[in-house]
Protein backbone atom coordinates (compact mmCIF):
# COMPACT_ATOMS: atom_id res chain seq x y z
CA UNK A 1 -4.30 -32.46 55.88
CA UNK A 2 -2.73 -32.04 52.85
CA UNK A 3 -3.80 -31.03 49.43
CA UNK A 4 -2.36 -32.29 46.29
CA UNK A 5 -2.53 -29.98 43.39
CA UNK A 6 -2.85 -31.92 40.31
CA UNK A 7 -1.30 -30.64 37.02
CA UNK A 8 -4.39 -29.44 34.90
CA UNK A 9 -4.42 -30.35 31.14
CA UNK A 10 -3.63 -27.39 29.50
CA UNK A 11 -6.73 -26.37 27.19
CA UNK A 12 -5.90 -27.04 23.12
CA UNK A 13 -6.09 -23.95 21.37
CA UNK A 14 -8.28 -25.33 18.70
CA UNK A 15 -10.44 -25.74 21.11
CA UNK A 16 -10.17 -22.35 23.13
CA UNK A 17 -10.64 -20.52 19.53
CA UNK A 18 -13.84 -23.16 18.60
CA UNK A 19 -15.20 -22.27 22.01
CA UNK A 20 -14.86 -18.56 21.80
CA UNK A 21 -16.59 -18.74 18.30
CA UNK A 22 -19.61 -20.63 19.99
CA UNK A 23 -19.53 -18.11 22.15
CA UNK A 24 -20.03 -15.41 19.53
CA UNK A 25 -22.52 -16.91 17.75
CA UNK A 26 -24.98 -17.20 20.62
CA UNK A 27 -24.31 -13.73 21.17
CA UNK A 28 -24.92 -12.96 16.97
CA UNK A 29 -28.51 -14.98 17.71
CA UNK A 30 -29.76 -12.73 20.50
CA UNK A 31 -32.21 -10.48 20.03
CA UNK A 32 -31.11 -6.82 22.00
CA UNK A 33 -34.72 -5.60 21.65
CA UNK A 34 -35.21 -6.97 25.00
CA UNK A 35 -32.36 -5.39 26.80
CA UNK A 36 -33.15 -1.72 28.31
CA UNK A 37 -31.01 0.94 27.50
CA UNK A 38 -28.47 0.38 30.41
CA UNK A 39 -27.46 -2.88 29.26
CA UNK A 40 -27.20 -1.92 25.95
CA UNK A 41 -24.77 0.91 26.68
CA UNK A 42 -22.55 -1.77 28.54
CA UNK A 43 -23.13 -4.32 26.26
CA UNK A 44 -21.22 -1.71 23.75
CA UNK A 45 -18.83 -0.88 25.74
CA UNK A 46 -18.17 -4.52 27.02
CA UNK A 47 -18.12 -5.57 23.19
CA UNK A 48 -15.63 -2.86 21.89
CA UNK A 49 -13.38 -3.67 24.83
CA UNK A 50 -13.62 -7.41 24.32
CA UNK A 51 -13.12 -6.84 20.87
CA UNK A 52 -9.65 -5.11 21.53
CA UNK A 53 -8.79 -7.68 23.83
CA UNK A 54 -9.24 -10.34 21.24
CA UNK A 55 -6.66 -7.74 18.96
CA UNK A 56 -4.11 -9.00 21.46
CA UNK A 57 -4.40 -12.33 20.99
CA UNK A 58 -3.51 -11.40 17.07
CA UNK A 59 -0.76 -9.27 18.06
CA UNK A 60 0.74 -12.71 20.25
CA UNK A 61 0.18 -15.01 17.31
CA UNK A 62 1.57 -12.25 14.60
CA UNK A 63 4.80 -12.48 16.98
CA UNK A 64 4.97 -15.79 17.42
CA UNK A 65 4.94 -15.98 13.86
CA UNK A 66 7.39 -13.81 12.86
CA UNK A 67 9.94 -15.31 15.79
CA UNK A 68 9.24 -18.62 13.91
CA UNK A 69 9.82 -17.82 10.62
CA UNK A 70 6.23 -19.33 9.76
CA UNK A 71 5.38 -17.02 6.88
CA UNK A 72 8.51 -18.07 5.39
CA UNK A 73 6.97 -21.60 5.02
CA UNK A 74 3.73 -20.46 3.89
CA UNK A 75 5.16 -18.84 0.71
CA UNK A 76 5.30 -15.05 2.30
CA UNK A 77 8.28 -13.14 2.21
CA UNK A 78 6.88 -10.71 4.69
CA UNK A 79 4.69 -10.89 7.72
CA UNK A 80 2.72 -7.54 6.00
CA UNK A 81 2.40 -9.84 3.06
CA UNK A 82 1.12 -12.90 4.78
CA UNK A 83 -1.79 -10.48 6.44
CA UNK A 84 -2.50 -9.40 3.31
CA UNK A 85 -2.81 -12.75 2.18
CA UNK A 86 -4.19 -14.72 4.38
CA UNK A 87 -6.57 -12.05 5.75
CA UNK A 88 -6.83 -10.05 2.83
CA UNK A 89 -6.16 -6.66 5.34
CA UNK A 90 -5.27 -3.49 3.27
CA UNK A 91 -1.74 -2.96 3.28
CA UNK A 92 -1.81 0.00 5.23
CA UNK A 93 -3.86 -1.79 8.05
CA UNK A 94 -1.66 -5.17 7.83
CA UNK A 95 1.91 -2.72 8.28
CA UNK A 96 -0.42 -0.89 11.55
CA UNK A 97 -1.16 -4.09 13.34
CA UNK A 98 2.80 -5.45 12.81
CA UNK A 99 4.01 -1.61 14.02
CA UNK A 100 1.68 -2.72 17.35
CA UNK A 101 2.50 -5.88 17.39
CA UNK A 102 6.42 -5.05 17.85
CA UNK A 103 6.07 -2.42 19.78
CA UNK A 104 3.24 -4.24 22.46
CA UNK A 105 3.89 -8.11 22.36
CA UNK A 106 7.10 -9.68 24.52
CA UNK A 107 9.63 -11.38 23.20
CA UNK A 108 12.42 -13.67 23.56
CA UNK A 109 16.15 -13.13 23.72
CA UNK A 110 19.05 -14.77 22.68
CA UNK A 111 19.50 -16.89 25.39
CA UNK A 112 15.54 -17.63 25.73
CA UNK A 113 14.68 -15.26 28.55
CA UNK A 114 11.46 -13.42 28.10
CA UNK A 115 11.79 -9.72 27.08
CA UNK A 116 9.29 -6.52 28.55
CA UNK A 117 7.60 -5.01 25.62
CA UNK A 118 9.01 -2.42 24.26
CA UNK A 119 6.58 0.23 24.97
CA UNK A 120 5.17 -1.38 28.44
CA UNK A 121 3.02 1.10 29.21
CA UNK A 122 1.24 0.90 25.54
CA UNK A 123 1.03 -2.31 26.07
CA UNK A 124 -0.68 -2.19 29.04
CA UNK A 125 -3.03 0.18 27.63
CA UNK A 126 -4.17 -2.29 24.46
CA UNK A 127 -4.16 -5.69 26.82
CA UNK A 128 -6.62 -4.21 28.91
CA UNK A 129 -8.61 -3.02 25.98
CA UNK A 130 -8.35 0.60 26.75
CA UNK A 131 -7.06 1.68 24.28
CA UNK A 132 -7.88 0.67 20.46
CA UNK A 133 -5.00 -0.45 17.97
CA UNK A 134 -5.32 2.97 15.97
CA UNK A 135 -5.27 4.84 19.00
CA UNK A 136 -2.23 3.08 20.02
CA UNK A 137 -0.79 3.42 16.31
CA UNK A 138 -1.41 6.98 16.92
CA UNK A 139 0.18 7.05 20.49
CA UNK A 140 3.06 4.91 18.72
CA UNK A 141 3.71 7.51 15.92
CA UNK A 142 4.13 10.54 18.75
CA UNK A 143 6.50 8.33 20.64
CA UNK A 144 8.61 8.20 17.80
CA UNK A 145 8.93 11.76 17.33
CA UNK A 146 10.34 12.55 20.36
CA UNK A 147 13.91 13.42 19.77
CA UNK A 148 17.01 10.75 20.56
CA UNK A 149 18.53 13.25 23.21
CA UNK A 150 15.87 12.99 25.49
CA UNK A 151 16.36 11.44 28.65
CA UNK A 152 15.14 7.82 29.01
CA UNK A 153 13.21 8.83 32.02
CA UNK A 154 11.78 11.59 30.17
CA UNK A 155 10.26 9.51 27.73
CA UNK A 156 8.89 7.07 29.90
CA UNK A 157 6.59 9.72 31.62
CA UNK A 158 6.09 10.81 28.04
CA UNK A 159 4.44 7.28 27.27
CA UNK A 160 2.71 7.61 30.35
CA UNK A 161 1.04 10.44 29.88
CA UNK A 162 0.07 9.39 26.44
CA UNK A 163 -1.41 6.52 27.47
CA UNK A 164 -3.45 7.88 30.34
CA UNK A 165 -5.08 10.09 27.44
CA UNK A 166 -5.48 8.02 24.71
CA UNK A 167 -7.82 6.30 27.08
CA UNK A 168 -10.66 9.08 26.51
CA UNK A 169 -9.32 10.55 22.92
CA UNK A 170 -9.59 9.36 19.13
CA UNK A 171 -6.70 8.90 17.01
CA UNK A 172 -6.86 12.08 15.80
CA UNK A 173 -6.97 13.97 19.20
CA UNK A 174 -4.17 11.94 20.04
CA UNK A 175 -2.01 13.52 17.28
CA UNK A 176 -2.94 16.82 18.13
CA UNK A 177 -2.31 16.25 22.18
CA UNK A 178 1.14 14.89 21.23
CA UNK A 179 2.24 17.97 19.15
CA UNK A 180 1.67 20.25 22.27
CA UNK A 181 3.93 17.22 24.19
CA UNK A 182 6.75 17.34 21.47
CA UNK A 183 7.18 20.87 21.88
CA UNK A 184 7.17 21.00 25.43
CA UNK A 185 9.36 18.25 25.60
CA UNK A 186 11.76 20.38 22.63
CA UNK A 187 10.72 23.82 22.63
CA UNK A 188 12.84 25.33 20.35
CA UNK A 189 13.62 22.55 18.50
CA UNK A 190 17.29 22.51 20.20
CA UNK A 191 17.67 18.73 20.85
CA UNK A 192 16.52 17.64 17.61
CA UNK A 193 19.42 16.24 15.40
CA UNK A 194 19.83 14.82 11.99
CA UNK A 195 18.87 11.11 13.33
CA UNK A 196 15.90 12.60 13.97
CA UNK A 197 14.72 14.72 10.70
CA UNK A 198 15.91 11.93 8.89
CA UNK A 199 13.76 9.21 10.52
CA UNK A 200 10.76 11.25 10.13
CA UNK A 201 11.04 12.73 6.42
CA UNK A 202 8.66 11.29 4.02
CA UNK A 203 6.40 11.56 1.31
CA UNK A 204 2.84 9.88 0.64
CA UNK A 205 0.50 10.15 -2.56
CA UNK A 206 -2.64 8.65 -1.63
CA UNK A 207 -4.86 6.51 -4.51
CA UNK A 208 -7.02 8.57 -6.57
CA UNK A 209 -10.16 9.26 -5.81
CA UNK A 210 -13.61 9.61 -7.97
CA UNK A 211 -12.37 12.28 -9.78
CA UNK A 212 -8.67 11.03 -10.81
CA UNK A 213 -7.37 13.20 -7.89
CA UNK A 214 -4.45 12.29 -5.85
CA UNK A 215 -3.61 13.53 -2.03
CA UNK A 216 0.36 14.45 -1.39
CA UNK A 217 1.71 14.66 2.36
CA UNK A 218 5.34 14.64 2.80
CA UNK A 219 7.54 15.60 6.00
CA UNK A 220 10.71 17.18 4.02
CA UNK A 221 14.14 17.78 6.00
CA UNK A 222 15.51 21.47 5.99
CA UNK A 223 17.87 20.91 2.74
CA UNK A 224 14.50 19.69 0.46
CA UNK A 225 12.48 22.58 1.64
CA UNK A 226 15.08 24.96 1.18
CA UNK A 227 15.22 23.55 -2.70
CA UNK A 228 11.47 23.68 -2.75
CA UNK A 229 11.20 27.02 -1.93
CA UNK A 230 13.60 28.15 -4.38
CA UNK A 231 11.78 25.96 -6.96
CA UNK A 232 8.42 27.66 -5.91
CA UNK A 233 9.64 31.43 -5.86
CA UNK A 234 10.76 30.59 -9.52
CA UNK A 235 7.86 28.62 -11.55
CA UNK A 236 5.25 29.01 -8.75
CA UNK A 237 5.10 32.89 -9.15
CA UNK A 238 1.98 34.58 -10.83
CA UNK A 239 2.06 34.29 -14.59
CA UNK A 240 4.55 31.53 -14.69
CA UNK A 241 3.84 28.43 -16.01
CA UNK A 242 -0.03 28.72 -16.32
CA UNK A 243 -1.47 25.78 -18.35
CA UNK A 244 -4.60 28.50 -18.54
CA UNK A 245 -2.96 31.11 -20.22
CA UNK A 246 -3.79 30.65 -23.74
CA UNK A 247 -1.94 33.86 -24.75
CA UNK A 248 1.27 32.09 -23.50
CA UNK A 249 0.68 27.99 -24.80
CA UNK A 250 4.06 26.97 -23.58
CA UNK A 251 2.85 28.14 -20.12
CA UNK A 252 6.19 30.00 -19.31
CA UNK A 253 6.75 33.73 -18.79
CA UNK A 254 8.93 35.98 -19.89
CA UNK A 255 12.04 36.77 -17.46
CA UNK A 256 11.01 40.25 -16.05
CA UNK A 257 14.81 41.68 -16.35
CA UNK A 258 14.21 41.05 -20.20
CA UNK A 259 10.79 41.95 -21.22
CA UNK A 260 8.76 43.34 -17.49
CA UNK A 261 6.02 44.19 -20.25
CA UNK A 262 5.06 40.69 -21.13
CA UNK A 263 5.85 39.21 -17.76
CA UNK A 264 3.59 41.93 -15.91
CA UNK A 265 0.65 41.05 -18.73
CA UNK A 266 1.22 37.08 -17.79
CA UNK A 267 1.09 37.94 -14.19
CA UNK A 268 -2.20 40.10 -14.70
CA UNK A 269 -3.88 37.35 -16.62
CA UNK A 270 -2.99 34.92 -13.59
CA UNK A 271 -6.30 34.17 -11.43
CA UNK A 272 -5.01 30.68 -10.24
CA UNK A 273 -4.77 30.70 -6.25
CA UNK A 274 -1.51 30.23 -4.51
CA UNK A 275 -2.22 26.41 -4.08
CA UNK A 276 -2.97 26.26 -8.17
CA UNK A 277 0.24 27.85 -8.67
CA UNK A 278 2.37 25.63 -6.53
CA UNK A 279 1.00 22.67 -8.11
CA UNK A 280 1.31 24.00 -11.31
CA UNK A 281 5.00 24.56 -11.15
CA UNK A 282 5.73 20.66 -9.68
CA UNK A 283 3.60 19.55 -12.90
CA UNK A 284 6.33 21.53 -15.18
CA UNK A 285 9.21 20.16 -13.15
CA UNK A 286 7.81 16.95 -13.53
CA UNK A 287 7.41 16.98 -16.66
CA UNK A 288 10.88 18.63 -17.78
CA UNK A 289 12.67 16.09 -15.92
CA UNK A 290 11.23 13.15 -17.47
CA UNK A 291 11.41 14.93 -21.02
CA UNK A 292 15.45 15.65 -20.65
CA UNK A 293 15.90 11.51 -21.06
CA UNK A 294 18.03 11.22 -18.27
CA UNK A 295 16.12 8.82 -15.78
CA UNK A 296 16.64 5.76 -18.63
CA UNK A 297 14.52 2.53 -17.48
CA UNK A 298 13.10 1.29 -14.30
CA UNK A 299 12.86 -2.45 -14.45
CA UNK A 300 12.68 -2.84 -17.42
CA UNK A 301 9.78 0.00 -18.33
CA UNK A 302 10.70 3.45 -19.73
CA UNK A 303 10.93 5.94 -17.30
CA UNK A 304 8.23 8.36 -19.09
CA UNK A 305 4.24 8.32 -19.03
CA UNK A 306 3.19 5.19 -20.82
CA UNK A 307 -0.06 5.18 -21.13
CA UNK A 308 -3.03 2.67 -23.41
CA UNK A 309 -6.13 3.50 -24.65
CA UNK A 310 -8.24 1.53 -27.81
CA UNK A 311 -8.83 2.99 -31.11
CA UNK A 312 -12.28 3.82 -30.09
CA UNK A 313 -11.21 6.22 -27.08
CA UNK A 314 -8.81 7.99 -29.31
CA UNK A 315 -11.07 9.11 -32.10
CA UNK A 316 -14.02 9.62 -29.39
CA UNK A 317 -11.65 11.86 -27.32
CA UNK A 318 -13.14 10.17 -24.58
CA UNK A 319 -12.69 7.50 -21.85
CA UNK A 320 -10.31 6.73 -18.87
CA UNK A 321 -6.03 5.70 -20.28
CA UNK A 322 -4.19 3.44 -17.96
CA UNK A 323 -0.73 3.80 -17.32
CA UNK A 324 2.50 1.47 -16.63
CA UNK A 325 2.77 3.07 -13.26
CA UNK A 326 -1.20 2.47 -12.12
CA UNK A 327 -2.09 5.34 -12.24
CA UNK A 328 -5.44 6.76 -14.72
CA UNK A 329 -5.60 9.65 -16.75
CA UNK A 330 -8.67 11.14 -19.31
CA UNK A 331 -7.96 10.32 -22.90
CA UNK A 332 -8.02 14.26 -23.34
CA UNK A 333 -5.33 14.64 -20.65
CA UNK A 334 -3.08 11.92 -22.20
CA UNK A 335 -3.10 13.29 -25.86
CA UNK A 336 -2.75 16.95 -24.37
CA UNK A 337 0.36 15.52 -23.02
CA UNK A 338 1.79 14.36 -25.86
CA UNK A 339 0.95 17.42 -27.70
CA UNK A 340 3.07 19.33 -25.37
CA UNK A 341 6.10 17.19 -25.13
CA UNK A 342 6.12 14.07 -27.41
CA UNK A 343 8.90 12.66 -25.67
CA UNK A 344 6.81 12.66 -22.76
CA UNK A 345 4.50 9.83 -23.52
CA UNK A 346 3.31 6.72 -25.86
CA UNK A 347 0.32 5.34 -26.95
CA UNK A 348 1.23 1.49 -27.93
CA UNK A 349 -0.07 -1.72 -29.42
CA UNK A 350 0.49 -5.07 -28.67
CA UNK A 351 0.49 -5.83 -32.53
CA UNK A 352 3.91 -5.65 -33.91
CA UNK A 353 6.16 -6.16 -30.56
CA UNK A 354 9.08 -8.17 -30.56
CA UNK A 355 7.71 -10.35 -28.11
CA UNK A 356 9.98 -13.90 -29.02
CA UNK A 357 13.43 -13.63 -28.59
CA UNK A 358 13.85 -17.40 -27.68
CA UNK A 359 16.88 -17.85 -25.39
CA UNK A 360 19.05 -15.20 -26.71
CA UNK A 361 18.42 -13.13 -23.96
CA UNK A 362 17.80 -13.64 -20.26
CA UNK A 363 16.55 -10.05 -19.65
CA UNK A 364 13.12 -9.19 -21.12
CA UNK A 365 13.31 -6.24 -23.40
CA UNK A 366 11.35 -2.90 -22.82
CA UNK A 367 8.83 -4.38 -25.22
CA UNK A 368 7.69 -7.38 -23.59
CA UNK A 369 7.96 -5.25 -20.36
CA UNK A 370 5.12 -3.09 -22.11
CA UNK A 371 3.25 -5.89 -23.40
CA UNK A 372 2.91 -8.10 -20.06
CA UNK A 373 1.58 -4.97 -18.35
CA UNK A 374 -1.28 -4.76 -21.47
CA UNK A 375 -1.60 -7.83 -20.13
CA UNK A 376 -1.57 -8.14 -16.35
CA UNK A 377 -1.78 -4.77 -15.57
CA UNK A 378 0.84 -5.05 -12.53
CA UNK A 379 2.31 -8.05 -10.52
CA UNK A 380 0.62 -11.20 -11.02
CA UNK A 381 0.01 -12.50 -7.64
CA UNK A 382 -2.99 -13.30 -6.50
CA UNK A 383 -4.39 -10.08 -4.56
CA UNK A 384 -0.75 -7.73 -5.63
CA UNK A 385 -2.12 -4.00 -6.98
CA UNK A 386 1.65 -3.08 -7.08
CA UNK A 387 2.10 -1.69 -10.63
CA UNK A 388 4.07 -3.19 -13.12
CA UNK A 389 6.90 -0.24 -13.00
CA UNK A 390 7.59 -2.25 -9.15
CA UNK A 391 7.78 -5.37 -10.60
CA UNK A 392 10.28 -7.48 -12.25
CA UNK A 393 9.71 -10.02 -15.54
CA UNK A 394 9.62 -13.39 -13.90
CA UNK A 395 10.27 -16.32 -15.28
CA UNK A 396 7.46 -19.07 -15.32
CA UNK A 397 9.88 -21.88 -16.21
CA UNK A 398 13.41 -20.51 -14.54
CA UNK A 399 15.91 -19.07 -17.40
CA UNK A 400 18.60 -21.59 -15.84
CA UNK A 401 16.08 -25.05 -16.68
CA UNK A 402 16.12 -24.02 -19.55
CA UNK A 403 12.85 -21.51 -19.85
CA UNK A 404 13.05 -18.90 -22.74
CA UNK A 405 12.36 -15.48 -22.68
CA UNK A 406 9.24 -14.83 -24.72
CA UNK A 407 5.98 -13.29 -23.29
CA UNK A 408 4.25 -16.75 -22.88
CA UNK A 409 7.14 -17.62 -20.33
CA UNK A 410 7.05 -14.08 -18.15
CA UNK A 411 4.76 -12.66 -15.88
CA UNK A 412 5.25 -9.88 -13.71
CA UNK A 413 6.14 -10.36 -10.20
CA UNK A 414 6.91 -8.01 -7.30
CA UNK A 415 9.93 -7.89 -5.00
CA UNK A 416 7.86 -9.27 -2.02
CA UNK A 417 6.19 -11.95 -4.59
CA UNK A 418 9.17 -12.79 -6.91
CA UNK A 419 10.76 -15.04 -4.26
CA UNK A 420 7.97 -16.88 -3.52
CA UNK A 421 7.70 -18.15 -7.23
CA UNK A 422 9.67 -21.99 -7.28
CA UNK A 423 9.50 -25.43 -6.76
CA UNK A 424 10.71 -25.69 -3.41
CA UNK A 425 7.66 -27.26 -1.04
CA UNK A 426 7.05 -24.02 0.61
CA UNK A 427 6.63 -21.89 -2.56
CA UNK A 428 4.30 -20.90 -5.12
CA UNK A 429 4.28 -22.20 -8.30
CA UNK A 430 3.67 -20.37 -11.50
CA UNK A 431 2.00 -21.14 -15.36
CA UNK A 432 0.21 -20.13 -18.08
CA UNK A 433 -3.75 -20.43 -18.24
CA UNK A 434 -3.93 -22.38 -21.17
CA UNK A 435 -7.80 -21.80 -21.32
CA UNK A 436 -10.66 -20.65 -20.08
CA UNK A 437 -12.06 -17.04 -19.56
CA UNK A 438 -8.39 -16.10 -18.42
CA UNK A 439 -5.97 -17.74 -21.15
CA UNK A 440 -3.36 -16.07 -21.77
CA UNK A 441 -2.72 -14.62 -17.76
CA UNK A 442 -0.67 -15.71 -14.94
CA UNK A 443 -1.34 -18.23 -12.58
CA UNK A 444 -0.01 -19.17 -9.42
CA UNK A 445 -0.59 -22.04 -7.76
CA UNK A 446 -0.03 -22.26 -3.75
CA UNK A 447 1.61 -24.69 -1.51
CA UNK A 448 0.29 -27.23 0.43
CA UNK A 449 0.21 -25.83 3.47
CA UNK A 450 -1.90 -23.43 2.38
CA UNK A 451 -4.00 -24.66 -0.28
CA UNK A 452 -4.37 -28.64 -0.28
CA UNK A 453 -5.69 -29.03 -3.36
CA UNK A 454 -3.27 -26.17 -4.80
CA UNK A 455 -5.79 -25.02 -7.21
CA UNK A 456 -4.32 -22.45 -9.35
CA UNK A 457 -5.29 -18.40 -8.58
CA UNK A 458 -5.37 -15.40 -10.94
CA UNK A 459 -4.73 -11.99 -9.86
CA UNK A 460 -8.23 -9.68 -10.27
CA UNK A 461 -6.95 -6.95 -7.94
CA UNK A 462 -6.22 -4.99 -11.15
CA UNK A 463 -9.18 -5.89 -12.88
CA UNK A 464 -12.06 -4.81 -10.59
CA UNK A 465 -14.77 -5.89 -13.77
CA UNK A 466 -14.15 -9.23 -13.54
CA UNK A 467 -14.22 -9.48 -9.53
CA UNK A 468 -17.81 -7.76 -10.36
CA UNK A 469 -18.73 -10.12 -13.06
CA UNK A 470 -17.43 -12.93 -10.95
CA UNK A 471 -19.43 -11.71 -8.16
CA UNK A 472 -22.70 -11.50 -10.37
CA UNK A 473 -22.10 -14.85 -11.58
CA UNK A 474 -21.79 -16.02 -8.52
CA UNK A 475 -24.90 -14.43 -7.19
CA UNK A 476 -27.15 -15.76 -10.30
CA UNK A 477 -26.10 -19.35 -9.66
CA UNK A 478 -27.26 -19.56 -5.96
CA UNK A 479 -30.69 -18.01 -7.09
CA UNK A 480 -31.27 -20.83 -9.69
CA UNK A 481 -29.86 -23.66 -7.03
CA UNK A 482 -27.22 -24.65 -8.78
CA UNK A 483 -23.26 -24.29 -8.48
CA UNK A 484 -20.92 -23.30 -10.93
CA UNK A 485 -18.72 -24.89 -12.89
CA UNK A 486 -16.10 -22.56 -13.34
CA UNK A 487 -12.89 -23.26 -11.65
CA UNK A 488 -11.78 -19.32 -11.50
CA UNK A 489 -15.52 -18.85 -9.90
CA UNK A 490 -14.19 -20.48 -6.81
């Protein structure tokens, strides 16, 4: 007897994902005070693997978006961006999960054949759920380290190996278990070339913290280091350029094969560590360079410390400045600045700019540059902290329909953001708040396919006071029963 095998229906996805989340609620409505401690060792194991698991599935559909083009129609010029967006992910975690994505997910080629995963065995690891996605970040980031003139077999076993421990290490311990692979694999650094050091240099400042303070990491080839260390032997030695040294004010020391006395005095009065000094001497290199005038503009914004505080800060003494660049600085540490080099830094008014020039110009001038970040703060878009020193003055009503360049037609606009501003169906439109709690500020109002109703959205990323007054508002008006009225509440 035969058996026919019927073709089975395959399974929407709407209603795999509505399913799953049925699923999950059942399981967010039991009580675990019943379950003994065995189950609820498995039950966090089984939930931390199932968790991963489900990472795949956003790893497939990040692919399968980015093969498509999808983002594209949804306004985003970048798949990072459209995490960011759509899932409001941190833009260090949204560039992670694409950096697994590619490296884990298949593909398809030219002719429509399906592709192995780049890094199979990594992939493997994370289907499974083995293996988290910052453990295979961390896996990902040895991998790439290993030097070009390795052997492809080589490297595979390398990955192997990697794998097979990541299974029972953290991110970090993964790091430190690859550094003892690289330099097995290149012991005395032989087969590394300049493909190599030059895909790996880099340089990170983290955000500031609490206290203002900022975190630098940077991987520097041979030629930068060698010009560090000659900058550091010069203005990093003891006595030289000590912003402590009250006896010297211009924090400079005398050149010992002119006047040893004063230089060896300097030196003596030095207590700053080693670390003090170093940073010391990038502060004064810093802050020569931008005083000699040479690095002009950077889209549109003076290349110098620009920095605003009110009236009241200034005679206080007191208070936190903002500058173009996003960055904070004490009121003491601003006007300290200036003492020291003038050139170096401006306090500035929106009173008195030049902010209407009509159509005479296209380009907006350094002054409506200035006064649009008074105003915004940094790009425009709804969610964007990238400071206005990254952005460029965009047009609300395009220059070539006709739109002038005054203040009340620009907003500021990022290079991942700018292109999504237009009237094409797939883009973001942009316009004035013409009243309201925001007048004055940037809106931009989203496609269809993402927003229906395409109500319009203001940027709060840089102003955290009125996310917390929203949020307070917010809170207030479910207590008393009642909704809000407020459009930008929503």
């Amino acid at each position: 007897m035969s058996v026919i095998a019927w073709p089975v229906e395959p399974i929407a996805l709407s209603d795999m994902l509505f399913a799953l989340e049925e699923t999950v609620d059942e399981l967010q409505a039991r009580s675990m005070s019943t379950a003994d401690s065995t189950e609820l060792r498995a039950a966090l194991q089984a939930v931390e693997r199932i968790g991963r698991k489900l990472g795949v599935v956003s790893h497939t559909t990040i692919t399968e978006i980015a093969s498509r083009g999808a983002h594209s129609e949804w306004g985003y010029r970048r798949i990072t961006s459209m995490l960011s967006g759509e899932l409001h992910l941190a833009s260090a975690e949204a560039s992670r999960r694409v950096r697994v994505a590619a490296a884990t997910c298949s593909t398809h080629g030219v002719t429509g054949d399906i592709l192995e995963p780049a890094h199979f065995e990594v992939a493997m690891g994370v289907y499974d759920g083995l293996i988290s996605e910052p453990t295979a970040d961390a896996v990902l980031t040895v991998l790439d380290k290993i030097p070009a003139a390795i052997d492809g077999d080589v490297r595979a076993s390398a990955e192997a190996t990697m794998v097979e421990l990541a299974r029972d290490l953290s991110p970090r311990e993964v790091s430190g278990v690859g550094d003892r692979l690289l330099a097995h694999l290149d012991p005395d650094g032989s087969l590394t070339g300049d493909g190599d050091r030059a895909r790996q240099r880099g340089l990170s400042v983290s955000a500031q913290d609490a206290a203002l303070m900022s975190k630098l990491t940077a991987t520097l080839d041979p030629a930068t280091r060698a010009m560090l260390d000659v900058l550091l032997d010069a203005w990093a030695a003891p006595g030289m350029n000590n912003p402590g040294d009250f006896e010297s004010p211009s924090g400079s020391r005398t050149d010992p094969d002119t006047d040893r006395d004063r230089a060896d005095a300097a030196a003596a009065r030095d207590t700053r560590s080693a670390p003090q000094r170093r940073h010391d001497a990038l502060s004064a290199m810093l802050a020569r360079v931008i005083a000699t005038g040479t690095l002009g503009s950077h889209n549109g914004s003076p290349a110098q410390v620009v920095a605003t505080m009110t009236y009241d800060q200034l005679l206080e003494m007191a208070g936190i400045a903002d500058t173009t660049t996003g960055s904070q600085m004490p009121v003491e540490d601003v006007v300290e600045l200036a003492r020291r080099n003038s050139t170096l830094f401006a306090i500035l008014d929106p009173v008195g700019l030049p902010l209407y020039l009509g159509r005479t110009k296209r380009l907006a001038t350094m002054a409506q540059r200035i006064a649009d970040w008074l105003r915004s703060r940094g790009c425009t878009f709804p969610g964007c902290r990238v400071a206005v020193t990254r952005t460029q003055a965009h047009h609300l009503r395009e220059w070539l329909a006709g739109g002038p360049t005054d203040l009340t037609n620009l907003g500021a606009a990022c290079s991942d953001h700018h292109p999504m501003a237009g009237d094409e169906p797939h883009q973001w439109r942009t316009e004035l708040v013409t009243e309201g709690r925001y007048r004055g500020r940037v809106a931009w109002v989203p496609p269809a396919a993402i927003d229906p109703t395409r109500t319009p959205r203001v940027n709060h990323a840089n102003h955290p006071d009125e996310l917390l007054a929203q949020a307070w508002e917010r809170v207030c008006d479910r207590g008393a029963g009642r909704l809000t009225g407020d459009p930008w509440l929503s």
